[in-house]
PDB file of N, CA and C in Angstrom:
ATOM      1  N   UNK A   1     148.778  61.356 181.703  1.00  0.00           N
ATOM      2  CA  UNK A   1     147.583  61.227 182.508  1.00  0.00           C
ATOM      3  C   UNK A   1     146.397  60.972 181.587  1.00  0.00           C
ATOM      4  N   UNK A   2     145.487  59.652 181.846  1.00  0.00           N
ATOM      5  CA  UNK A   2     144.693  59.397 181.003  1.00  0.00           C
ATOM      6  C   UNK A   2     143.322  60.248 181.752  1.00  0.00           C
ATOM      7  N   UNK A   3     142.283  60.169 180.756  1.00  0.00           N
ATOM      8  CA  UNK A   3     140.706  60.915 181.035  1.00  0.00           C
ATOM      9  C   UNK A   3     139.725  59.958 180.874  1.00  0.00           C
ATOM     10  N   UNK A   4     140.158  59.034 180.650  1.00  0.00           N
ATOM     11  CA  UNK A   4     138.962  57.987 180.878  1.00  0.00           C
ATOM     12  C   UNK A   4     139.541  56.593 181.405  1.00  0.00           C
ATOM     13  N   UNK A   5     138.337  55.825 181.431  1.00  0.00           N
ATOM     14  CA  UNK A   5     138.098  54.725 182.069  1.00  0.00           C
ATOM     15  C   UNK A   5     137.806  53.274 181.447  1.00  0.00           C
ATOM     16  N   UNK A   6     138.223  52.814 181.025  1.00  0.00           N
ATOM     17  CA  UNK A   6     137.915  51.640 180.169  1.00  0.00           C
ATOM     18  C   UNK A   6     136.709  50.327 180.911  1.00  0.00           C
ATOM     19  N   UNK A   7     135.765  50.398 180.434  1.00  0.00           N
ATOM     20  CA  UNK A   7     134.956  49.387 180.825  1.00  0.00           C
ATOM     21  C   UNK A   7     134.137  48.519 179.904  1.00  0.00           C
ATOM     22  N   UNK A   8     133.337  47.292 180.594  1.00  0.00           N
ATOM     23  CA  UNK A   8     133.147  46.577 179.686  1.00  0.00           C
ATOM     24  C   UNK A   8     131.029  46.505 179.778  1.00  0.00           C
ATOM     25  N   UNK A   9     130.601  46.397 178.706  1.00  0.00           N
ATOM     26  CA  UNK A   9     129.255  46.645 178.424  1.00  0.00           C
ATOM     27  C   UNK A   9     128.912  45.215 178.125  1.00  0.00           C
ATOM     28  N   UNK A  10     127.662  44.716 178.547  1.00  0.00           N
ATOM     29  CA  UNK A  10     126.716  43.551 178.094  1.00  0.00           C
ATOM     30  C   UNK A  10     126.289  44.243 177.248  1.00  0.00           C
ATOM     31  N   UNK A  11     126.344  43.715 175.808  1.00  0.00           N
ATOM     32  CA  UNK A  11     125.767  44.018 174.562  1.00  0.00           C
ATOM     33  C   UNK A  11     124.095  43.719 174.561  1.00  0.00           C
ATOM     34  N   UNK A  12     123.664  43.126 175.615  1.00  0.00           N
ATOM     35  CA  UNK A  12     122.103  42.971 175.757  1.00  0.00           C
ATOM     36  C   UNK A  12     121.582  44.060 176.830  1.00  0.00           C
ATOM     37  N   UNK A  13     121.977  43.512 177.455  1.00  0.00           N
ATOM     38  CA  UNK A  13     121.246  44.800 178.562  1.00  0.00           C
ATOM     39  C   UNK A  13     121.649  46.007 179.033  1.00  0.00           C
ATOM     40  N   UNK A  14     122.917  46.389 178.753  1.00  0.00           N
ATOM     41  CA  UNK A  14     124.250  48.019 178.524  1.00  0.00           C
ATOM     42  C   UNK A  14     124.337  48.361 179.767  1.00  0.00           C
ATOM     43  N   UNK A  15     124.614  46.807 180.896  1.00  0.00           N
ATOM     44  CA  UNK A  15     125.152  46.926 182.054  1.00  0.00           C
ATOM     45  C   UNK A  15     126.517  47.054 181.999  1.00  0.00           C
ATOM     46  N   UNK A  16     126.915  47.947 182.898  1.00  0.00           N
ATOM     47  CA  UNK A  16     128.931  48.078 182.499  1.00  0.00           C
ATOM     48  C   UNK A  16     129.400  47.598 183.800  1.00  0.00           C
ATOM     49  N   UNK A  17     130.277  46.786 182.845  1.00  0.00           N
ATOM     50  CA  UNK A  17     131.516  46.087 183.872  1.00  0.00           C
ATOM     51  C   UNK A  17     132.759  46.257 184.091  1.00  0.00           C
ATOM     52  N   UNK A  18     133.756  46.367 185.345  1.00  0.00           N
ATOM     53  CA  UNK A  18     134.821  46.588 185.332  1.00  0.00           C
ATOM     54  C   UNK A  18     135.645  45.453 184.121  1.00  0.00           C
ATOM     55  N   UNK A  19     134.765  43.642 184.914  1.00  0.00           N
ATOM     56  CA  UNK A  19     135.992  43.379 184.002  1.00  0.00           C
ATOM     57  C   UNK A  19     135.182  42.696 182.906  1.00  0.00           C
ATOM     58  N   UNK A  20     136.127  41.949 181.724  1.00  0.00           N
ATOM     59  CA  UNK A  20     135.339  41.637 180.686  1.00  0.00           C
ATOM     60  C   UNK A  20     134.639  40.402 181.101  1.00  0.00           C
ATOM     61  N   UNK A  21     134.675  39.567 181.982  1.00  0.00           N
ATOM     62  CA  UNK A  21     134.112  38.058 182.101  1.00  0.00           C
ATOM     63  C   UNK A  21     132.686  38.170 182.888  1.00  0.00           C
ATOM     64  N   UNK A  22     133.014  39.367 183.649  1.00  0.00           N
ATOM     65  CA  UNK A  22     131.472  39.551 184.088  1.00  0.00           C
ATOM     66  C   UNK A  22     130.644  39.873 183.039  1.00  0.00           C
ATOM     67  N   UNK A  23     131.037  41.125 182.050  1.00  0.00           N
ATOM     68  CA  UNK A  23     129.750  41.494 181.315  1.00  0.00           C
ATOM     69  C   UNK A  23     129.944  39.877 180.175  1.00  0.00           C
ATOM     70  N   UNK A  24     130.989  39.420 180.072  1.00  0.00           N
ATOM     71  CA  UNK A  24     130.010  37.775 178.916  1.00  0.00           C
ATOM     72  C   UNK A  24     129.222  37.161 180.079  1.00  0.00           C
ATOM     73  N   UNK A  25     129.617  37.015 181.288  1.00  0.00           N
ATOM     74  CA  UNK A  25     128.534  35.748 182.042  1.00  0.00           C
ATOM     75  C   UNK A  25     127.109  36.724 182.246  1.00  0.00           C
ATOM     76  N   UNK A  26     127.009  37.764 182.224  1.00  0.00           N
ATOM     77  CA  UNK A  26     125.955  39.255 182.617  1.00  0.00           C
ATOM     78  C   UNK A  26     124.642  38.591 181.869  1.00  0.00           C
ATOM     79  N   UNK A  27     124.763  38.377 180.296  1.00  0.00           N
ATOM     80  CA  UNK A  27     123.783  38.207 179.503  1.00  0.00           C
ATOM     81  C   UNK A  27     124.059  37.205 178.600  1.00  0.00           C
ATOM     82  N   UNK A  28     124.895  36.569 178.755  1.00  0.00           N
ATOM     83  CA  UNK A  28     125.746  35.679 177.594  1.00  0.00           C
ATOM     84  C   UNK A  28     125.339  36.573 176.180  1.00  0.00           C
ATOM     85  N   UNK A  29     125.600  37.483 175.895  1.00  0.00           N
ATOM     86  CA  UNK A  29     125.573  38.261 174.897  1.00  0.00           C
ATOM     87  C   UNK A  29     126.906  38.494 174.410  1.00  0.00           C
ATOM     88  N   UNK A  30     127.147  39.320 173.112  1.00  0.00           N
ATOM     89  CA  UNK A  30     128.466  40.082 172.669  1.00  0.00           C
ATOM     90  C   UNK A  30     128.666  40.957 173.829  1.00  0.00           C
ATOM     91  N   UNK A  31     129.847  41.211 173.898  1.00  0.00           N
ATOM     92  CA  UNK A  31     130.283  42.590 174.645  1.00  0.00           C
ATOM     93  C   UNK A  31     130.842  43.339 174.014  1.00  0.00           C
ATOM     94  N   UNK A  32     130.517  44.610 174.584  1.00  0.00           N
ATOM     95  CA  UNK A  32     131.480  46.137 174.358  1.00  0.00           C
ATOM     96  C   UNK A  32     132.100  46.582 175.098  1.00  0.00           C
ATOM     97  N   UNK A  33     133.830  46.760 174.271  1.00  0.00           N
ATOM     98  CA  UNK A  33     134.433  47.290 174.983  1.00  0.00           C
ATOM     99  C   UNK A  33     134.451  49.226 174.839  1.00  0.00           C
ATOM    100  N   UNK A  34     134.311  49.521 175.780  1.00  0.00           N
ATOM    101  CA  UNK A  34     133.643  51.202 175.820  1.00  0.00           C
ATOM    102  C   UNK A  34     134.477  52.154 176.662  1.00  0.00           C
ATOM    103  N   UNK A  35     134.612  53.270 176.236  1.00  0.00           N
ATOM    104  CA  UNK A  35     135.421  54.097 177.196  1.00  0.00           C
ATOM    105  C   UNK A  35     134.569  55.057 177.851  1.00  0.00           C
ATOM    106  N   UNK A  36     134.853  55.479 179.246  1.00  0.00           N
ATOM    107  CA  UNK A  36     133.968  56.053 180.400  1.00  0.00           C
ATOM    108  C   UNK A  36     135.079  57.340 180.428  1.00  0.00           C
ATOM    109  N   UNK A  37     134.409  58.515 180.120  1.00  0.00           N
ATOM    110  CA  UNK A  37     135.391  59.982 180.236  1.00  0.00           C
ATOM    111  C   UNK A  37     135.135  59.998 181.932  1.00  0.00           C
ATOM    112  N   UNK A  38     136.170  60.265 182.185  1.00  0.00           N
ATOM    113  CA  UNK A  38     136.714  60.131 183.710  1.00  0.00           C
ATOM    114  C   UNK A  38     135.982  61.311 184.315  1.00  0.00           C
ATOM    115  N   UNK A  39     135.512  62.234 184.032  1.00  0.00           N
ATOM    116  CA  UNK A  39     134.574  63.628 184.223  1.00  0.00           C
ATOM    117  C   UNK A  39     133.247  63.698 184.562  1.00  0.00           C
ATOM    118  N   UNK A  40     132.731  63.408 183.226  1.00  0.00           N
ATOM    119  CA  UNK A  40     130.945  63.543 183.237  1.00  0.00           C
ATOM    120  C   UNK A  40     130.250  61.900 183.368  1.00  0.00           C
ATOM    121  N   UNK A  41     131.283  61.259 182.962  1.00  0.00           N
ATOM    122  CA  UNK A  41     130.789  59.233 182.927  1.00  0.00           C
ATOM    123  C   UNK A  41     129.797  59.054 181.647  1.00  0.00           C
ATOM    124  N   UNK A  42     130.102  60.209 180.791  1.00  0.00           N
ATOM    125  CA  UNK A  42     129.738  59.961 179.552  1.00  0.00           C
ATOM    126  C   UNK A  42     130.381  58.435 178.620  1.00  0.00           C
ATOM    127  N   UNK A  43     129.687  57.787 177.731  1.00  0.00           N
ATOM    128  CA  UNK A  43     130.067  56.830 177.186  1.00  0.00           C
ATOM    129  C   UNK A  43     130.887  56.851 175.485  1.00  0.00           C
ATOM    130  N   UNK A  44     131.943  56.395 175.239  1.00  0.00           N
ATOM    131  CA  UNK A  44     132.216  56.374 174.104  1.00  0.00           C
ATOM    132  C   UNK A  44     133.107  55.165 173.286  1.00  0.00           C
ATOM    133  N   UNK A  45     132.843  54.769 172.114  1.00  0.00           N
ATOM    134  CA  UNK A  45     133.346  53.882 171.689  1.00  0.00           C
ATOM    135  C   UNK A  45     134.544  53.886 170.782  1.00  0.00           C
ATOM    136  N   UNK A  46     134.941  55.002 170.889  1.00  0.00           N
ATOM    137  CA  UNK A  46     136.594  54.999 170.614  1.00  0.00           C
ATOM    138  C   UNK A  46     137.203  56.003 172.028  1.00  0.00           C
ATOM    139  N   UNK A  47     138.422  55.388 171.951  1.00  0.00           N
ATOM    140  CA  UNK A  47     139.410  55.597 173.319  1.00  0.00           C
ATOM    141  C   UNK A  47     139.453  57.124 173.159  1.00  0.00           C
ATOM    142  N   UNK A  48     139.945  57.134 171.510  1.00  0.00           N
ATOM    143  CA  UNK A  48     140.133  59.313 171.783  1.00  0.00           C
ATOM    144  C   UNK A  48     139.099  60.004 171.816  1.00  0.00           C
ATOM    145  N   UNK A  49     137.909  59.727 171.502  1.00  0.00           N
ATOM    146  CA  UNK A  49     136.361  60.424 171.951  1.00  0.00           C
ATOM    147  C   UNK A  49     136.317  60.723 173.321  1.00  0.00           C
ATOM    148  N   UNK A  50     136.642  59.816 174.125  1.00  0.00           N
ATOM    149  CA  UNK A  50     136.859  59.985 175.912  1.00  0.00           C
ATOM    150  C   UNK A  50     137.770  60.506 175.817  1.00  0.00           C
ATOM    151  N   UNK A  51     138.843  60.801 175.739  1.00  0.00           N
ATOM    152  CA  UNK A  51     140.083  61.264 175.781  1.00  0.00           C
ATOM    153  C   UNK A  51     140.022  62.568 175.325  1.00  0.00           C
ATOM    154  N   UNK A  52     139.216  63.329 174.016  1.00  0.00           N
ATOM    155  CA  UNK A  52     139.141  64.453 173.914  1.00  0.00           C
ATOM    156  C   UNK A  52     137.666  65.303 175.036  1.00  0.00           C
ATOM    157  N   UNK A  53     136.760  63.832 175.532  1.00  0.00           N
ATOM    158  CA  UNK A  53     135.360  64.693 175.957  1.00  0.00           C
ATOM    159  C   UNK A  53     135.404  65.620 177.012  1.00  0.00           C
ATOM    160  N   UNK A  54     136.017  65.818 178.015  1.00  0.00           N
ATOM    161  CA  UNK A  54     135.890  66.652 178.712  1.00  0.00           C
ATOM    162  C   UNK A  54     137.860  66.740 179.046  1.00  0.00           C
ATOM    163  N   UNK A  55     138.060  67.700 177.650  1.00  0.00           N
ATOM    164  CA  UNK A  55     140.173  67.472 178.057  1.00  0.00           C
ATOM    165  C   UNK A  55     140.534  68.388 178.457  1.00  0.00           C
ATOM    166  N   UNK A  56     141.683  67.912 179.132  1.00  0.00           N
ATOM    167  CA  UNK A  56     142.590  69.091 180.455  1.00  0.00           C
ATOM    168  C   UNK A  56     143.860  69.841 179.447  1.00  0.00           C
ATOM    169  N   UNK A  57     143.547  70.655 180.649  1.00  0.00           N
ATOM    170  CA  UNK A  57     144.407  71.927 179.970  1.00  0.00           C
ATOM    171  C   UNK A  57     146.209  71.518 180.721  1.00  0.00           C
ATOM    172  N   UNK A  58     147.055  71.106 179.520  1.00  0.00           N
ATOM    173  CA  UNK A  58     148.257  70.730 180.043  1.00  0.00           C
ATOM    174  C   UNK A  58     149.319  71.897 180.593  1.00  0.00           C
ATOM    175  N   UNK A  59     148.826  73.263 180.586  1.00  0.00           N
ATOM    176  CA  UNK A  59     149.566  73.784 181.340  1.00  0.00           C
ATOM    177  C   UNK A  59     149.450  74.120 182.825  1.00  0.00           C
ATOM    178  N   UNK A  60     147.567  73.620 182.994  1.00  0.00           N
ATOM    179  CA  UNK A  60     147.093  73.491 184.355  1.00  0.00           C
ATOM    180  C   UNK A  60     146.774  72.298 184.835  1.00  0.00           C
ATOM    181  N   UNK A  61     146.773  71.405 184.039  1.00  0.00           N
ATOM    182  CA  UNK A  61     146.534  70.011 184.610  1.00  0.00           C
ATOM    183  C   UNK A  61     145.355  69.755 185.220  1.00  0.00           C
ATOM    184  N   UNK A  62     144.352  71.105 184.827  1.00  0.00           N
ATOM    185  CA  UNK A  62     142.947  71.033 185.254  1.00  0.00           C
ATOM    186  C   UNK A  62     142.340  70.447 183.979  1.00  0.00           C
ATOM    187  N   UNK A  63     140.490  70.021 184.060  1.00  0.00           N
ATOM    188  CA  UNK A  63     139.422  69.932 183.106  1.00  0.00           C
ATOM    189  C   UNK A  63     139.139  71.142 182.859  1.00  0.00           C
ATOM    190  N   UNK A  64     139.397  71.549 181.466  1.00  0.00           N
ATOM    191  CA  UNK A  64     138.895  73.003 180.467  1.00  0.00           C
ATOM    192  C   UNK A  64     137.293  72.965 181.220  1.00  0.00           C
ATOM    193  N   UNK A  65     136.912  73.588 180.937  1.00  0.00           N
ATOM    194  CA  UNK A  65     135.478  74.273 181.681  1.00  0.00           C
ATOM    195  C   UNK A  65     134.702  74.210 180.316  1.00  0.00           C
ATOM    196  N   UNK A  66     133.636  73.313 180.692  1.00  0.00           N
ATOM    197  CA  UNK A  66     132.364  72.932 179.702  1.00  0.00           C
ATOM    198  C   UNK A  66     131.711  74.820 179.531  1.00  0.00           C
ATOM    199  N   UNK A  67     130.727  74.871 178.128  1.00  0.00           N
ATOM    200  CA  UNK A  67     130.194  75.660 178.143  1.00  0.00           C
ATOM    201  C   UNK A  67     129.232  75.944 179.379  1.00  0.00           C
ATOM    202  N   UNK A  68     128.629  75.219 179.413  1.00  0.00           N
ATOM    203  CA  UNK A  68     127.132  74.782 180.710  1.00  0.00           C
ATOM    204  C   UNK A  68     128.158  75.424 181.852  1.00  0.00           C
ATOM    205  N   UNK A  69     129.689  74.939 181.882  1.00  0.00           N
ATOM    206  CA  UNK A  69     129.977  75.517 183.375  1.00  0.00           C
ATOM    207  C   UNK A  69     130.466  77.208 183.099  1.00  0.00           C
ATOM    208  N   UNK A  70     130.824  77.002 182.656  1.00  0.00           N
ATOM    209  CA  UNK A  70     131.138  78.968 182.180  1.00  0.00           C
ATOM    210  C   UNK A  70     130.017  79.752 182.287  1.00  0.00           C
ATOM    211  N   UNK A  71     128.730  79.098 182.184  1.00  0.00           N
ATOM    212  CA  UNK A  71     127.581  80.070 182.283  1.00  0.00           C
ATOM    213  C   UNK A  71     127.142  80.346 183.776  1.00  0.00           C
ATOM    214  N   UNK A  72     127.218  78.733 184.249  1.00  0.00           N
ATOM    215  CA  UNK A  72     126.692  78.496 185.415  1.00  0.00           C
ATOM    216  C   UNK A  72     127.210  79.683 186.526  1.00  0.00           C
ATOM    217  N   UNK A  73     128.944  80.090 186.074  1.00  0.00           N
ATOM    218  CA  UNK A  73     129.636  80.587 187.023  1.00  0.00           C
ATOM    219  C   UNK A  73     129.755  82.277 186.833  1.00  0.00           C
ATOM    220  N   UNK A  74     128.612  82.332 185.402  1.00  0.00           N
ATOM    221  CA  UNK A  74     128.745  83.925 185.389  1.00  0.00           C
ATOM    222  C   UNK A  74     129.147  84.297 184.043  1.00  0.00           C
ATOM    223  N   UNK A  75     129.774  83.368 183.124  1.00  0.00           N
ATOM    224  CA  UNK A  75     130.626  83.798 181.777  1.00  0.00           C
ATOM    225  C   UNK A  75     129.483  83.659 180.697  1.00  0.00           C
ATOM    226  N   UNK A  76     129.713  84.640 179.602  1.00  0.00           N
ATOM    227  CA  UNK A  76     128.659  84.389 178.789  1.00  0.00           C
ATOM    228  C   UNK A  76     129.011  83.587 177.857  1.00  0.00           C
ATOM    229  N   UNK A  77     128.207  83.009 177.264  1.00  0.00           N
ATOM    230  CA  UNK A  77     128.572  81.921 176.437  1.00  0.00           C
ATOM    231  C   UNK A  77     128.683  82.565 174.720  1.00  0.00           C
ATOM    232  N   UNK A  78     129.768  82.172 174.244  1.00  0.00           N
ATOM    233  CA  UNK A  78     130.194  82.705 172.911  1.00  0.00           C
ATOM    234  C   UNK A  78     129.807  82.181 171.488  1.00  0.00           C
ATOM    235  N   UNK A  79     128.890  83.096 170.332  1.00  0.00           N
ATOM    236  CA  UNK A  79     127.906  82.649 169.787  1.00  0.00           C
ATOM    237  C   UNK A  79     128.743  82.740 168.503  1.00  0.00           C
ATOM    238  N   UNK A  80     128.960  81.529 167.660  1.00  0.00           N
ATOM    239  CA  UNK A  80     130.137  81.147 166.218  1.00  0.00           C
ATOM    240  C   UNK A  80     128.929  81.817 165.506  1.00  0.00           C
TER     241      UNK A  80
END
């Protein structure tokens, strides 16, 4: 099960496109190809950056719980 989303960026204006021919006709610019974490729709430019940004717990097959949400729900947040 993947965690992100592969999409494509106009290198001029960092409109994202599903596919790659829209973002070259978008701006006739370079494009980026960019990965979208399937979670928050945070942006990243390597596949395992999305893939680790918001990662599931394989014995629950849930999304691990961000710090921000552990607080939100009552847990205190743990100080390294």
């Amino acid at each position: 099960m993947t965690n992100h989303k592969v999409k494509f960026q106009c290198g001029e204006c960092g409109e994202l496109h599903t596919f790659e021919d829209d973002a070259h006709e978008c701006c006739r610019p370079e494009v980026l190809e960019v990965y979208v974490c399937g979670r928050c729709q945070s942006l990243h430019l390597e596949e395992a950056e999305a893939e680790k940004c918001c990662e599931v717990d394989p014995s629950l097959g849930l999304p691990l719980a961000t710090p921000q949400e552990l607080e939100a729900a009552g847990q205190e947040r743990m100080f390294i």
